[in-house]
PDB file of N, CA and C in Angstrom:
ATOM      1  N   UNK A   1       0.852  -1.177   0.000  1.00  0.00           N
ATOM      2  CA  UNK A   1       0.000   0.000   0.000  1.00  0.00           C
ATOM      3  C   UNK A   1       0.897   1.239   0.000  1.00  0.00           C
ATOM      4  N   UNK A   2       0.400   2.493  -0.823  1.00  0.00           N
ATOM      5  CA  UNK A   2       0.964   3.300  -1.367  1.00  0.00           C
ATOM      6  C   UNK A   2       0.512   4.305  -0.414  1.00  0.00           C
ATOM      7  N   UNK A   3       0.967   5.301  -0.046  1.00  0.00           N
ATOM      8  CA  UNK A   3       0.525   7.341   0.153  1.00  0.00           C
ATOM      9  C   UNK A   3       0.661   8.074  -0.949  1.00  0.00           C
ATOM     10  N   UNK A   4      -0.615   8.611  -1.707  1.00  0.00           N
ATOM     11  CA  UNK A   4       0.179  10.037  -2.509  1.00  0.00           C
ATOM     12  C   UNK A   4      -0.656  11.029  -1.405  1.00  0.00           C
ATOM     13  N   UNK A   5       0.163  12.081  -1.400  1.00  0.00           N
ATOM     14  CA  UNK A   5       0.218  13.401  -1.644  1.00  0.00           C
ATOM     15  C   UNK A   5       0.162  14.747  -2.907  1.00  0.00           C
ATOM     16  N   UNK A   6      -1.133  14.690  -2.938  1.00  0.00           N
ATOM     17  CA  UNK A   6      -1.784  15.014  -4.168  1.00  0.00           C
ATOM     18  C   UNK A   6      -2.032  16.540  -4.144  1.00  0.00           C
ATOM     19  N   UNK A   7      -1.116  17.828  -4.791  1.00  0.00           N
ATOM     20  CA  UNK A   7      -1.571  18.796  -4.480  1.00  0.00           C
ATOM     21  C   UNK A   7      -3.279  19.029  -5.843  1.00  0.00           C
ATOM     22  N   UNK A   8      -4.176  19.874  -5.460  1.00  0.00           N
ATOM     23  CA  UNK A   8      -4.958  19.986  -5.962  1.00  0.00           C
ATOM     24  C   UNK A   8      -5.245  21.892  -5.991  1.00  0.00           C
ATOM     25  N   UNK A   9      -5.376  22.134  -7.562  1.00  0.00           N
ATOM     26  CA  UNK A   9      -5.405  23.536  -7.527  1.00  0.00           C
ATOM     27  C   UNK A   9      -7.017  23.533  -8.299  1.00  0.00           C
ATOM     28  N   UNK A  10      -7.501  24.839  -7.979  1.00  0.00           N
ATOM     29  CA  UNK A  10      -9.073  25.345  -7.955  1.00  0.00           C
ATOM     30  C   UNK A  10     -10.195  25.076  -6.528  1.00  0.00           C
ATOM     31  N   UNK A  11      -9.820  24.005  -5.880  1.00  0.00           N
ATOM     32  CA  UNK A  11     -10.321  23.936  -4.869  1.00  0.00           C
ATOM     33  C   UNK A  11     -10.504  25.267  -4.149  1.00  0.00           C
ATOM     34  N   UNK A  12     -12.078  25.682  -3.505  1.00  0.00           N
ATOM     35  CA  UNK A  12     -12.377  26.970  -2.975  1.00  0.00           C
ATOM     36  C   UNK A  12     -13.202  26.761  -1.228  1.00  0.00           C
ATOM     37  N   UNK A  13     -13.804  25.562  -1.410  1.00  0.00           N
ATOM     38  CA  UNK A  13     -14.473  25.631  -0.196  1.00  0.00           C
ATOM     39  C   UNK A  13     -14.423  24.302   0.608  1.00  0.00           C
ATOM     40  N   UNK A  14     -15.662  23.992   1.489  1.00  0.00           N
ATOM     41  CA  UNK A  14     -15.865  23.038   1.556  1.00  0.00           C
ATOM     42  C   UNK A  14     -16.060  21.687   1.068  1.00  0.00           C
ATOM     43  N   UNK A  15     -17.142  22.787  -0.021  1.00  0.00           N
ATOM     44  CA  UNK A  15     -17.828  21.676  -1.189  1.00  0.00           C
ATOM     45  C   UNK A  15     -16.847  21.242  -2.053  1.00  0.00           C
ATOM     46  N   UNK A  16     -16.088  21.557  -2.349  1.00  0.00           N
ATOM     47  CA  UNK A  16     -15.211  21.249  -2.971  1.00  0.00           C
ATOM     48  C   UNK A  16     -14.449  20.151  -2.734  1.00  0.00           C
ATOM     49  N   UNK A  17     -13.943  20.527  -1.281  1.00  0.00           N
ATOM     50  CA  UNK A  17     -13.833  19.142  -0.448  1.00  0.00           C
ATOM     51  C   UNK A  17     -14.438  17.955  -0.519  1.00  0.00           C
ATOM     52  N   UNK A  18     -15.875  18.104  -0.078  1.00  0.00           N
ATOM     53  CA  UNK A  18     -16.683  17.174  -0.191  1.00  0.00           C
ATOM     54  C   UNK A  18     -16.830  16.118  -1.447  1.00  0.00           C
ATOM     55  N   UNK A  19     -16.430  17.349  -2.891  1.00  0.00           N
ATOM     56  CA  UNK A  19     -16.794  16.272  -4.055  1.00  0.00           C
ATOM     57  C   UNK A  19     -15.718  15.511  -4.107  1.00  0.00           C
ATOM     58  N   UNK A  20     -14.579  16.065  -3.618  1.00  0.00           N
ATOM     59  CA  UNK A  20     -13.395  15.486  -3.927  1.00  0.00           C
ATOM     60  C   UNK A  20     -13.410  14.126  -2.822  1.00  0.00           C
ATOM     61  N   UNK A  21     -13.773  14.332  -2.302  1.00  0.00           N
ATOM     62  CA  UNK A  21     -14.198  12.683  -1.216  1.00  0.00           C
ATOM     63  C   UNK A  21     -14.498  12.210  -1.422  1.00  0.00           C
ATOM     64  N   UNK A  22     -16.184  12.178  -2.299  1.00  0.00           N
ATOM     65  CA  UNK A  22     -17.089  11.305  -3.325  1.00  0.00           C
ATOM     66  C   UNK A  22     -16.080  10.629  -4.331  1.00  0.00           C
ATOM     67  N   UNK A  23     -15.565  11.377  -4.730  1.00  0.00           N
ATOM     68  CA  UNK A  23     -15.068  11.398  -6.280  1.00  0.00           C
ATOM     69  C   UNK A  23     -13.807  10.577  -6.222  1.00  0.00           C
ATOM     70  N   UNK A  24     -13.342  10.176  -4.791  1.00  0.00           N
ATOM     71  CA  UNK A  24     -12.091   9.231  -4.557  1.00  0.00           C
ATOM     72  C   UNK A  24     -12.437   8.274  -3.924  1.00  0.00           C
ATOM     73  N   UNK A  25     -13.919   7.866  -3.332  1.00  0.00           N
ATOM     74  CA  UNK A  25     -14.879   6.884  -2.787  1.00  0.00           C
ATOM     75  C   UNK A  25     -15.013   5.874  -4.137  1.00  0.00           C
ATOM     76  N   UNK A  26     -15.167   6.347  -5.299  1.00  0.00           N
ATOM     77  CA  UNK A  26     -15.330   5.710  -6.483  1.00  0.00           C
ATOM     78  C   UNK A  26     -14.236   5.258  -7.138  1.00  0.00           C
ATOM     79  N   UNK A  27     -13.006   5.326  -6.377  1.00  0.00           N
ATOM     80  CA  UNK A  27     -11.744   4.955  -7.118  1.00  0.00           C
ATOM     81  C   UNK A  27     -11.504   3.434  -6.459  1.00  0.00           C
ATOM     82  N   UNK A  28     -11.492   2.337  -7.147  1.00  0.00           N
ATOM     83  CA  UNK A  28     -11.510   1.122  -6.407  1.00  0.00           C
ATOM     84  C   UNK A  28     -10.151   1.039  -5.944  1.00  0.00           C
ATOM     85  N   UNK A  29      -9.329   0.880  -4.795  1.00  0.00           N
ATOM     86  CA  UNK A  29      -8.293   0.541  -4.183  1.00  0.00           C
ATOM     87  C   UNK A  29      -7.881   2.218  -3.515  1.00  0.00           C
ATOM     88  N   UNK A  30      -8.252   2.716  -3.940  1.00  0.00           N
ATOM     89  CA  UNK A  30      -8.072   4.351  -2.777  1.00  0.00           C
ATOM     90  C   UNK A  30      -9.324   4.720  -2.071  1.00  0.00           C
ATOM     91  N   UNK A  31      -8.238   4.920  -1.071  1.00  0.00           N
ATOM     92  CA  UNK A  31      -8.850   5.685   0.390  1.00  0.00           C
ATOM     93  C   UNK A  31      -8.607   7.085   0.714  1.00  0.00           C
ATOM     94  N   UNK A  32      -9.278   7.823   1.238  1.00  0.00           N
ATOM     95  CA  UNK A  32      -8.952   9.242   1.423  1.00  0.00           C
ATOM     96  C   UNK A  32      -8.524   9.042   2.440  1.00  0.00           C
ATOM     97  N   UNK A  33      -7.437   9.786   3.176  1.00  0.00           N
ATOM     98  CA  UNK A  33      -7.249   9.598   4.075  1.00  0.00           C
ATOM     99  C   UNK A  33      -7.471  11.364   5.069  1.00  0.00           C
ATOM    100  N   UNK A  34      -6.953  11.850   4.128  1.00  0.00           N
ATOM    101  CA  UNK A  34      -7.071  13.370   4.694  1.00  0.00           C
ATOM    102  C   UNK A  34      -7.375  14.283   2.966  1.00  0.00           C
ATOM    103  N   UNK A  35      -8.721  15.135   3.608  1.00  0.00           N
ATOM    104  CA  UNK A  35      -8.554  15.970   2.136  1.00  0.00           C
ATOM    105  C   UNK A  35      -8.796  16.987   2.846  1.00  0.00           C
ATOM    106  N   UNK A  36      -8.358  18.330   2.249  1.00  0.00           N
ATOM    107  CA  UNK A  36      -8.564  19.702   2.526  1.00  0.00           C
ATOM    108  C   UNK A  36      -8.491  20.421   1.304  1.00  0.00           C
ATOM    109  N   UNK A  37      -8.933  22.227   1.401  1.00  0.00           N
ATOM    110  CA  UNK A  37      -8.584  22.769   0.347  1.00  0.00           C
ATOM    111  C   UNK A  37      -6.965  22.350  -0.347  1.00  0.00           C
ATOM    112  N   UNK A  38      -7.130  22.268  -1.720  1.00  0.00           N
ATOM    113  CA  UNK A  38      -5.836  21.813  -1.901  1.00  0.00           C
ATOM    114  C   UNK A  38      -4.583  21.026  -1.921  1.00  0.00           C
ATOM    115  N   UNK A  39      -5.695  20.434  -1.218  1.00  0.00           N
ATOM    116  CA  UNK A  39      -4.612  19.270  -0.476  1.00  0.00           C
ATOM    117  C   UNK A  39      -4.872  17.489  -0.432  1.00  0.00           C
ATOM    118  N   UNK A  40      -4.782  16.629  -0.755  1.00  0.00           N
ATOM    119  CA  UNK A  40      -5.117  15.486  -0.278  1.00  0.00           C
ATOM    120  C   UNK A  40      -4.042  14.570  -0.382  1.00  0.00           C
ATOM    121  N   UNK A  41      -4.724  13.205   0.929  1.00  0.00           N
ATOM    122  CA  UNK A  41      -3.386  12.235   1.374  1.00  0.00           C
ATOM    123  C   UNK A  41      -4.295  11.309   0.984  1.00  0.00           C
ATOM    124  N   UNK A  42      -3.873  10.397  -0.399  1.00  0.00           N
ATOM    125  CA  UNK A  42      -4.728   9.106  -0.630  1.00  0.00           C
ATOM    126  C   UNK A  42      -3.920   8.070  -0.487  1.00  0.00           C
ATOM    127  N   UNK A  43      -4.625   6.870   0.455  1.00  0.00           N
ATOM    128  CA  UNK A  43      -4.084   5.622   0.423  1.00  0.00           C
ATOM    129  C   UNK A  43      -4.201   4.384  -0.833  1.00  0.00           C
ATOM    130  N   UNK A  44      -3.162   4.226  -1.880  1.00  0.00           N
ATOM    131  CA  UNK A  44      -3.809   3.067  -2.578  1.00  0.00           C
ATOM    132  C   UNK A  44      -3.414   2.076  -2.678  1.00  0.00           C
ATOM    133  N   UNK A  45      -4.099   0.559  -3.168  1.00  0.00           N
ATOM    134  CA  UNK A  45      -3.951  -0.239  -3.083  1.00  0.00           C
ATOM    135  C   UNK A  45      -3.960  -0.986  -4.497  1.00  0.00           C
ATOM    136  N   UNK A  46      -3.031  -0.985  -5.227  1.00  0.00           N
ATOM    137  CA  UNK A  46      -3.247  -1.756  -6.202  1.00  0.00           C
ATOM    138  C   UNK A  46      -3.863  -1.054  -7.461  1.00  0.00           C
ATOM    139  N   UNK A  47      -3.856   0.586  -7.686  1.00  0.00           N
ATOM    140  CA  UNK A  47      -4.172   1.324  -8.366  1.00  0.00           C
ATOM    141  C   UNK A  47      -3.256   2.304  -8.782  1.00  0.00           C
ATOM    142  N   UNK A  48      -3.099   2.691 -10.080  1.00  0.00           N
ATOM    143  CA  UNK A  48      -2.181   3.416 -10.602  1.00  0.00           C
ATOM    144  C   UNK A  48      -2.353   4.823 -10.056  1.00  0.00           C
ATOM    145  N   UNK A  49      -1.275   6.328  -9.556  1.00  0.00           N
ATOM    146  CA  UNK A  49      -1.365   7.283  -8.899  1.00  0.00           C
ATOM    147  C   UNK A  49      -2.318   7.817 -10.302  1.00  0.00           C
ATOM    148  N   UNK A  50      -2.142   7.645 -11.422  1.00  0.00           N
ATOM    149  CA  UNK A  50      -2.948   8.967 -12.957  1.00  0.00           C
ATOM    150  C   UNK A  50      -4.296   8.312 -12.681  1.00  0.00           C
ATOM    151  N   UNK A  51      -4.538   7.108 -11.667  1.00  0.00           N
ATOM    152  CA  UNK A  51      -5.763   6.955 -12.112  1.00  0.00           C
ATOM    153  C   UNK A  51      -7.095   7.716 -11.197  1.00  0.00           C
ATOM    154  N   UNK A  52      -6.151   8.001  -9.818  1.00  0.00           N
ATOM    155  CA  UNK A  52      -6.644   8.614  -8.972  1.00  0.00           C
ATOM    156  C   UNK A  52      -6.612  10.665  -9.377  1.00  0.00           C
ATOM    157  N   UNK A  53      -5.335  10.610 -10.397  1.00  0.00           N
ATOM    158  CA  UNK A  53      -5.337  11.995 -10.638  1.00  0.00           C
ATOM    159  C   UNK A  53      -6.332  12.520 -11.475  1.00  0.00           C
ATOM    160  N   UNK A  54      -6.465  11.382 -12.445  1.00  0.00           N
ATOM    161  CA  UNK A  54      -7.782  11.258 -13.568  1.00  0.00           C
ATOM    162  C   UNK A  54      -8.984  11.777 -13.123  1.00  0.00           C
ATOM    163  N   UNK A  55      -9.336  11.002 -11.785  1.00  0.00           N
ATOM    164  CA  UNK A  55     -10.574  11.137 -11.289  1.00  0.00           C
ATOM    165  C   UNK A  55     -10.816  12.574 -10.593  1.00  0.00           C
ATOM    166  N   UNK A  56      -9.602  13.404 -10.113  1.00  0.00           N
ATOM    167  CA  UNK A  56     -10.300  14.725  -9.436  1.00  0.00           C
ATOM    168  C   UNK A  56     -10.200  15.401 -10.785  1.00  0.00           C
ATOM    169  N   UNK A  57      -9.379  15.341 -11.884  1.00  0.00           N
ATOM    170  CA  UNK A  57      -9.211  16.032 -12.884  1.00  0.00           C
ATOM    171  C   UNK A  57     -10.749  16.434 -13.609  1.00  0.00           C
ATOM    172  N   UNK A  58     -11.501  15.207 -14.166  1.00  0.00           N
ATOM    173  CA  UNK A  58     -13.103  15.055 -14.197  1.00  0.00           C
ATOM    174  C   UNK A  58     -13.521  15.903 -13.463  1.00  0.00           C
ATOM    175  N   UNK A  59     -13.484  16.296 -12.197  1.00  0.00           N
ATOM    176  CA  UNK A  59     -14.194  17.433 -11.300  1.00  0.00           C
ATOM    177  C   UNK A  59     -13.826  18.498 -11.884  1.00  0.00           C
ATOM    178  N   UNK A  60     -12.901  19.028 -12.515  1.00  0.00           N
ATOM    179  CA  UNK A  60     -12.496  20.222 -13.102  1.00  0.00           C
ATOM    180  C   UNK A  60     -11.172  20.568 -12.063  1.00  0.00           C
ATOM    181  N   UNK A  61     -10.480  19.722 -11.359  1.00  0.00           N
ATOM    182  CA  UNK A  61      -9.493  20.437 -10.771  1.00  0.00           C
ATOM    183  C   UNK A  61      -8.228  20.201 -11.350  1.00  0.00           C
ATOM    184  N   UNK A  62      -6.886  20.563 -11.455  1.00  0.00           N
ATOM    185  CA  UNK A  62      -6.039  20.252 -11.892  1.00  0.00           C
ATOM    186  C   UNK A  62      -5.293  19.689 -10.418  1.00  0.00           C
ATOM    187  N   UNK A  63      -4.738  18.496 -10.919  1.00  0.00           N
ATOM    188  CA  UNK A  63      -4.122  17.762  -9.794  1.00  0.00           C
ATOM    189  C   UNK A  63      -2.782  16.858 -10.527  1.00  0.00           C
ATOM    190  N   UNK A  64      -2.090  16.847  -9.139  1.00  0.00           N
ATOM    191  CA  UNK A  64      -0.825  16.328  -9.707  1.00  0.00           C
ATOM    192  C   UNK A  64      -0.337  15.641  -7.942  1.00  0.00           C
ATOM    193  N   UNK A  65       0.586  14.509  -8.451  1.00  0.00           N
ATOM    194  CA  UNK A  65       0.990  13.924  -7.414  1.00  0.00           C
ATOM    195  C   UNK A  65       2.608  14.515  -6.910  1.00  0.00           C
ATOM    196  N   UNK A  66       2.337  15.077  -6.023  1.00  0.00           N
ATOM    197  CA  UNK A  66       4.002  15.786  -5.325  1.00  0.00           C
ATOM    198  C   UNK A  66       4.389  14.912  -4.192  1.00  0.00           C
ATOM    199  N   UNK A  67       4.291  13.827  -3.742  1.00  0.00           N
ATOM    200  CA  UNK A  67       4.965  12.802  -3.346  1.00  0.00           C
ATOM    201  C   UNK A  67       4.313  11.516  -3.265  1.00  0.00           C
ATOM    202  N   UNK A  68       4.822  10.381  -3.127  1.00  0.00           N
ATOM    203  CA  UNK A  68       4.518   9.203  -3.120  1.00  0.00           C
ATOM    204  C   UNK A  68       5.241   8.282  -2.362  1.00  0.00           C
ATOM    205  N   UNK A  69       4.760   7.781  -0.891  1.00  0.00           N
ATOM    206  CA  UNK A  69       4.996   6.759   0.050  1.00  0.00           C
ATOM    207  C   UNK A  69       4.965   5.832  -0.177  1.00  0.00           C
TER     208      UNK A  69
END
């Protein structure tokens, strides 16, 4: 099992937050572990990091992985 550290830019509020939780609930083998504006710590399991980047990207955010455990 993996950590990324996923910075995420456009994020503004809560809600934002929130979709981004949904929206990594649907990624089979990642876990959120911590999300905030801008910010998220996903746990995965057996899933590629672009596939999890893929998925906030679809929300309209631009995301990129700046470290990996």
């Amino acid at each position: 099992m993996k950590t990324l550290e996923i910075q995420i830019d456009g994020m503004h509020c809560g809600g934002c937050v929130k979709r981004v939780e949904d929206a990594l609930k649907k990624v089979p083998g990642a876990a959120a572990e911590k999300v905030e504006v801008g910010h998220a710590r996903v746990k995965v399991d057996g899933v590629m990091p672009d596939i999890v980047v893929a998925a906030l990207e679809r929300l309209g955010f631009d995301a990129r992985v700046v470290k990996e455990v």
